[in-house]
N, C-alpha and C. Protein backbone atom coordinates (compact mmCIF):
# COMPACT_ATOMS: atom_id res chain seq x y z
N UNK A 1 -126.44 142.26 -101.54
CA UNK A 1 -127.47 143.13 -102.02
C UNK A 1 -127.58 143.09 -103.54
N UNK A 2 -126.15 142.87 -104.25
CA UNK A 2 -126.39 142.91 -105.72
C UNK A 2 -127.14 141.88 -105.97
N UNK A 3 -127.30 140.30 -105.36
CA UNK A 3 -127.68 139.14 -105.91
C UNK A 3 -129.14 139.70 -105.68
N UNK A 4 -129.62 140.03 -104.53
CA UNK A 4 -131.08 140.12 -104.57
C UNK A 4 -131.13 140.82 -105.36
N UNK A 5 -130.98 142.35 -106.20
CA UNK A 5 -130.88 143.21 -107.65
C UNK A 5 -131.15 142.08 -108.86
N UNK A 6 -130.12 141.28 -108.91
CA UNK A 6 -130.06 140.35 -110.26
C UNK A 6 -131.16 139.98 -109.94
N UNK A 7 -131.48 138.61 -108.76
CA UNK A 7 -132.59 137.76 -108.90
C UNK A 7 -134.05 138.72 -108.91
N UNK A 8 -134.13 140.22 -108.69
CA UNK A 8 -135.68 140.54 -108.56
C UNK A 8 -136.04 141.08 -110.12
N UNK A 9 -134.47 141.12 -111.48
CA UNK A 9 -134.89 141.28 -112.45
C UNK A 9 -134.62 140.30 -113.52
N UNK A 10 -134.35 138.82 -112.78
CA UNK A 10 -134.16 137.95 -113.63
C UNK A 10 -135.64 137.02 -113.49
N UNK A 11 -136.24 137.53 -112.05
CA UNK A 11 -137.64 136.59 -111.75
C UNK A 11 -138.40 136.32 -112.98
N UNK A 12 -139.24 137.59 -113.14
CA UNK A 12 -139.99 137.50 -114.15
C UNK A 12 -139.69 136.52 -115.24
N UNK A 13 -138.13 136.58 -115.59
CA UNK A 13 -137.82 135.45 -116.87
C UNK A 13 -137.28 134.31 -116.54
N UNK A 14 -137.48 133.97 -115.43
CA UNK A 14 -137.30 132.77 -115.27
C UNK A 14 -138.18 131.49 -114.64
N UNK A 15 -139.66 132.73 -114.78
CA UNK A 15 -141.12 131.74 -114.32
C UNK A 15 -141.65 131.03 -115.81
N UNK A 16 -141.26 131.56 -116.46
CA UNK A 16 -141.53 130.88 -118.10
C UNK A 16 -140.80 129.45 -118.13
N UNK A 17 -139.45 129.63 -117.17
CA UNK A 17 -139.02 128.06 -117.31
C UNK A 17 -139.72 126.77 -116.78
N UNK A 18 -140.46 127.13 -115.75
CA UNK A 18 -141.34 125.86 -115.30
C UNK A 18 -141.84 125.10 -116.35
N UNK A 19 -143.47 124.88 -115.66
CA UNK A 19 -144.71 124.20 -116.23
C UNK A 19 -144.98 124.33 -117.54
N UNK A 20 -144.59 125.61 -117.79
CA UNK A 20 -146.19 125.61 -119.27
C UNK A 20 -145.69 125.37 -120.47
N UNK A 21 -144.83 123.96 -120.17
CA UNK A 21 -144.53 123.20 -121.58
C UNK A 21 -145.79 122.80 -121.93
N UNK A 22 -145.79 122.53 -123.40
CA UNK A 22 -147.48 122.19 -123.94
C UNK A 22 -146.91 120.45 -124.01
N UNK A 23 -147.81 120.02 -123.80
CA UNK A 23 -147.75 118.61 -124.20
C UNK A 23 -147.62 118.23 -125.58
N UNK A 24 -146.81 116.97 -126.35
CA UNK A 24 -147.28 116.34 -127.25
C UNK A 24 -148.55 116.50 -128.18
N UNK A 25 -149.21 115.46 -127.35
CA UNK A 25 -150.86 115.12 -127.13
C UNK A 25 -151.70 116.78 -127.35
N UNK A 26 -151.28 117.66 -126.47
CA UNK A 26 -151.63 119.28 -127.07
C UNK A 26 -151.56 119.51 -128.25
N UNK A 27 -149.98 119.55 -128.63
CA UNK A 27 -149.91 120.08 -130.05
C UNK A 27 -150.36 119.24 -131.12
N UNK A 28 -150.71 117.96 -130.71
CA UNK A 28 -150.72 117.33 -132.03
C UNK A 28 -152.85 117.40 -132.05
N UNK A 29 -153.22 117.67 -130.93
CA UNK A 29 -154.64 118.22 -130.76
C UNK A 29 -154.74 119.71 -131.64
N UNK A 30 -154.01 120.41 -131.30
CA UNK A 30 -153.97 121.90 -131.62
C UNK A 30 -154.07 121.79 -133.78
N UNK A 31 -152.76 121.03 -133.84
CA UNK A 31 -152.17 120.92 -135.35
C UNK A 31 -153.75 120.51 -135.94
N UNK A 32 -154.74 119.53 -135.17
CA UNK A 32 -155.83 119.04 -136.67
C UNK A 32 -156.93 119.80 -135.88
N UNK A 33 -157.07 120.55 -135.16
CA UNK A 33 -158.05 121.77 -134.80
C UNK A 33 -157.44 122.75 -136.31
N UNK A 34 -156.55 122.90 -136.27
CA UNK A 34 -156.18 124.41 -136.87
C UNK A 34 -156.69 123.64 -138.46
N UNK A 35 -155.99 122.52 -138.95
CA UNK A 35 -155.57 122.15 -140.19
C UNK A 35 -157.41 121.63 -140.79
N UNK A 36 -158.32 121.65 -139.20
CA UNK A 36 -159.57 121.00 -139.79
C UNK A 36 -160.35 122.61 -140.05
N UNK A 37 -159.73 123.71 -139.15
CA UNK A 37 -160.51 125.16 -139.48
C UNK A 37 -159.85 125.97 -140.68
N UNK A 38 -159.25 125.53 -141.38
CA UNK A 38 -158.15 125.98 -142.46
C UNK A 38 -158.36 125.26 -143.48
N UNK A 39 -158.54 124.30 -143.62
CA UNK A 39 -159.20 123.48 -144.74
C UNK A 39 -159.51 122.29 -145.00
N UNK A 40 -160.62 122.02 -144.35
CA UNK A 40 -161.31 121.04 -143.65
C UNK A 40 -161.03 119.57 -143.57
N UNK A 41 -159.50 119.43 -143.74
CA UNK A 41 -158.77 117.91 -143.18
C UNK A 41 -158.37 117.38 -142.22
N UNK A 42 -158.86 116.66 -141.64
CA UNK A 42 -158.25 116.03 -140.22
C UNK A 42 -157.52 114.97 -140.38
N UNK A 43 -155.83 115.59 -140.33
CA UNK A 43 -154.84 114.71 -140.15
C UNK A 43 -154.91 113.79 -139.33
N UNK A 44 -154.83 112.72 -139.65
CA UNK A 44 -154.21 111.66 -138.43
C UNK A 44 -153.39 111.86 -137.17
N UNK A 45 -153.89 111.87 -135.75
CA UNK A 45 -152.95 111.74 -134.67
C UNK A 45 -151.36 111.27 -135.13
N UNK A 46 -151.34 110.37 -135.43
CA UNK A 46 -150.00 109.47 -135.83
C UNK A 46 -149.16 110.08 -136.55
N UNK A 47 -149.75 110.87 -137.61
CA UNK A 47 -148.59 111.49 -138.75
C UNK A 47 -148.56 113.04 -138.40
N UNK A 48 -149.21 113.87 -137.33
CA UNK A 48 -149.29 115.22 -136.93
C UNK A 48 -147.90 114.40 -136.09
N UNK A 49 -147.84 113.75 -135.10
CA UNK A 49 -146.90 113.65 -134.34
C UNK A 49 -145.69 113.50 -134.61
N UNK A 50 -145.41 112.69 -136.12
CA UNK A 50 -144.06 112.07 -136.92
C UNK A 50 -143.83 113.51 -137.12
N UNK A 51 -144.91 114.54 -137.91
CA UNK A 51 -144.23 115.94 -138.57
C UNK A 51 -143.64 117.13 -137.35
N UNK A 52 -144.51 116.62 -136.24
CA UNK A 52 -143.82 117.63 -135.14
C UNK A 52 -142.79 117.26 -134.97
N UNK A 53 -142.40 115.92 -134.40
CA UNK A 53 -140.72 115.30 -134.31
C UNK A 53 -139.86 115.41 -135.08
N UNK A 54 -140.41 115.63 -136.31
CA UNK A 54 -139.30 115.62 -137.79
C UNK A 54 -139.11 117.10 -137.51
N UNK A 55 -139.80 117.73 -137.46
CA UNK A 55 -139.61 119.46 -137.92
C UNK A 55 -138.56 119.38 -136.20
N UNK A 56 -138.32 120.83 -135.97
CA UNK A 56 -138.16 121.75 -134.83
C UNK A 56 -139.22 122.67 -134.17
N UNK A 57 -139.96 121.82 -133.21
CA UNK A 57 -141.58 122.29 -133.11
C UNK A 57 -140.87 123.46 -131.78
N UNK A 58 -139.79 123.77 -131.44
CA UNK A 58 -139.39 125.40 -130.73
C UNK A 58 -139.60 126.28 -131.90
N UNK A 59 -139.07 126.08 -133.32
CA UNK A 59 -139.11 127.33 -134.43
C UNK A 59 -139.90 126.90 -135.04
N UNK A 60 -140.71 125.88 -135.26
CA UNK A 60 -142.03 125.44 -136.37
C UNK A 60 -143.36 125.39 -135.25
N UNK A 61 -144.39 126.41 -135.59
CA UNK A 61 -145.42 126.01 -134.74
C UNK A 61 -146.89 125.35 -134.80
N UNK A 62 -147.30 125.58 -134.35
CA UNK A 62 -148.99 124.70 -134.90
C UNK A 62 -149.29 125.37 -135.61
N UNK A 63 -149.68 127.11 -135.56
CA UNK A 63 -150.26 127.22 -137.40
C UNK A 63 -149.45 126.69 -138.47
N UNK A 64 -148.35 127.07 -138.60
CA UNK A 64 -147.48 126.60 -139.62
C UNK A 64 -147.29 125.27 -139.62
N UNK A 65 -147.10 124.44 -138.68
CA UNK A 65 -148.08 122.86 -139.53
C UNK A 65 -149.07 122.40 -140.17
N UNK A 66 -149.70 122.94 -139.42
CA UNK A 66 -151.29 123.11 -140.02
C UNK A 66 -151.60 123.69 -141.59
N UNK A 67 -150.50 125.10 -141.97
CA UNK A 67 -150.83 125.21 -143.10
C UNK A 67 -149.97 123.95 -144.07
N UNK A 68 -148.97 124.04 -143.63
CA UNK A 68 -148.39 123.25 -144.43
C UNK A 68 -149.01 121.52 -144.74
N UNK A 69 -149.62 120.83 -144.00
CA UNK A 69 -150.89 119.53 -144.21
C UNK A 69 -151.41 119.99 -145.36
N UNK A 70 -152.36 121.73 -145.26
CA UNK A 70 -153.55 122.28 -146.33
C UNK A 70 -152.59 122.48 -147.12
N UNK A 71 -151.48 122.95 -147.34
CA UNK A 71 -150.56 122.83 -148.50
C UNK A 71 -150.70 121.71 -149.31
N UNK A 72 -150.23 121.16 -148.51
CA UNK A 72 -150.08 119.54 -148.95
C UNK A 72 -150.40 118.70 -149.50
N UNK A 73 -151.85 118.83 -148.55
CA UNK A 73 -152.97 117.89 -149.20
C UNK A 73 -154.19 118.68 -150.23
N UNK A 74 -154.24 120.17 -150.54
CA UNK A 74 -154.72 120.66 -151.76
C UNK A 74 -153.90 120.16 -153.01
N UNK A 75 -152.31 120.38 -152.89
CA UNK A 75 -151.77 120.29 -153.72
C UNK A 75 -151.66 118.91 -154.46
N UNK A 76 -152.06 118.20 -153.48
CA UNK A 76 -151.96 116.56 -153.83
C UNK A 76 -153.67 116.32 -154.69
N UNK A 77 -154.55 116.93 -154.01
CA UNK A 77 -156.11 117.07 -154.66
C UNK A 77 -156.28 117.35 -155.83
N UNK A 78 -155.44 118.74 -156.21
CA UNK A 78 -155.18 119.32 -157.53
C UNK A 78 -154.45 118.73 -158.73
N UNK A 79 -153.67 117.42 -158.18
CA UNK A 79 -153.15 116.64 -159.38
C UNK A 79 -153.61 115.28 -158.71
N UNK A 80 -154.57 114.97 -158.88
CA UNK A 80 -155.17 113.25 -158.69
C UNK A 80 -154.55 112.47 -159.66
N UNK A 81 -153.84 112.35 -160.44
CA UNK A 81 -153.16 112.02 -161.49
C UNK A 81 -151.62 111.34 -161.09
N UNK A 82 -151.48 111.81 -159.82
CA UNK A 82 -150.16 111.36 -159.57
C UNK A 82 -150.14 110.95 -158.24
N UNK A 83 -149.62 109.34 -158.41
CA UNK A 83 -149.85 108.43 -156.88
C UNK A 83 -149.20 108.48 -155.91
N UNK A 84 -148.40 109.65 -155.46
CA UNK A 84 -147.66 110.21 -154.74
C UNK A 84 -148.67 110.48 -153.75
N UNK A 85 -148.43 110.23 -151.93
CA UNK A 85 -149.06 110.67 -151.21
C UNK A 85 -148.06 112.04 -150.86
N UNK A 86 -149.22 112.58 -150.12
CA UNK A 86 -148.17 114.11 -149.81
C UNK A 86 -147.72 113.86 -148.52
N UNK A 87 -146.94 115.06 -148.36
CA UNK A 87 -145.62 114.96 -147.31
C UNK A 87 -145.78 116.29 -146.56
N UNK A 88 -145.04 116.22 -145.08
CA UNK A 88 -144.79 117.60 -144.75
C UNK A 88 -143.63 116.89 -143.79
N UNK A 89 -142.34 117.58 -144.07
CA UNK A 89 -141.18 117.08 -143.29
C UNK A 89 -140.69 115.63 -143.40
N UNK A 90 -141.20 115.40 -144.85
CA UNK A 90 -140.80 113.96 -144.74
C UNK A 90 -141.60 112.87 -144.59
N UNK A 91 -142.64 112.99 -143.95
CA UNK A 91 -143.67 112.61 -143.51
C UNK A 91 -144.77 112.48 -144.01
N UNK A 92 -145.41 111.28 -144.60
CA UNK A 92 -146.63 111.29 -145.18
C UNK A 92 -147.90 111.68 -144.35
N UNK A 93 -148.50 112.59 -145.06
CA UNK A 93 -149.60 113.04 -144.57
C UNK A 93 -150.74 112.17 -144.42
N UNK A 94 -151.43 111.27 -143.60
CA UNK A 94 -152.71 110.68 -143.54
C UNK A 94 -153.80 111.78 -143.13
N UNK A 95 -154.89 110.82 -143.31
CA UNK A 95 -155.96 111.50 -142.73
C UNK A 95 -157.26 111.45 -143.74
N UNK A 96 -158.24 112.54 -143.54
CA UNK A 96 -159.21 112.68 -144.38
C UNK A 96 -159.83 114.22 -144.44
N UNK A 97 -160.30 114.33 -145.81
CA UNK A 97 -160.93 115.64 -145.61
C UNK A 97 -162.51 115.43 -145.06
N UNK A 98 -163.18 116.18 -144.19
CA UNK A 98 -164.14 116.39 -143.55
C UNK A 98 -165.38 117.42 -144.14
N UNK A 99 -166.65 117.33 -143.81
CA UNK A 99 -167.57 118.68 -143.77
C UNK A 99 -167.42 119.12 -142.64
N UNK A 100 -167.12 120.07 -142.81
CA UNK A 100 -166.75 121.25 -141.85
C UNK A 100 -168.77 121.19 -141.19
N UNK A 101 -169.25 121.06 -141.60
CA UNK A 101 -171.06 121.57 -141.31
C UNK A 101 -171.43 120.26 -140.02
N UNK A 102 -170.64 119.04 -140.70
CA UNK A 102 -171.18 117.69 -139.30
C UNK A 102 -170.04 118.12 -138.83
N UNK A 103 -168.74 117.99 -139.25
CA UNK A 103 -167.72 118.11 -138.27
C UNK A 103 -166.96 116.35 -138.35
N UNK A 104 -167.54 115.85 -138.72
CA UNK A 104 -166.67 114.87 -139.90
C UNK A 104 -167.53 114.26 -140.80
């Protein structure tokens, strides 16, 4: 009788363990949605994916990638002077900035 007790208040937390891992391919969709509505750059597929793998994408999440790209790549805008590409985790940032109005 105790086990059925445990398992009818451990259920609830243990349906989170399945399925609803996000994919890759999700987050690295999610990261240049956010980073193109935040300040209008669309990172590269390729280097959103290097910065998720480099970071700890359980404690680092898609907004906070996302700002950190607009970090990145303002800060790199603001000194054109220096041939340094920017970084987030190590990781060079590609990509391009966009009009937000066409949508690239």
């Amino acid at each position: 009788m105790k086990c059925l007790y445990v398992l009818a208040v451990l259920s609830p937390l243990l349906v989170g363990c399945g399925g609803s891992e996000t994919t890759l391919a999700e987050k690295v969709a999610e990261v240049q949605a956010q980073a193109t509505k935040i300040c209008a750059y669309l990172p590269t597929a390729t280097s959103v994916a290097a910065m998720i793998s480099a970071a700890n994408p359980a404690v680092i999440g898609v907004s906070a990638i996302a700002q950190a790209i607009c970090s990145a790549v303002t800060k790199q805008t603001q000194s054109l002077l220096t041939s340094e590409r920017p970084t987030v985790n190590g990781v060079q940032v590609d990509g391009e900035f966009i009009d937000p109005k066409k949508g690239n």
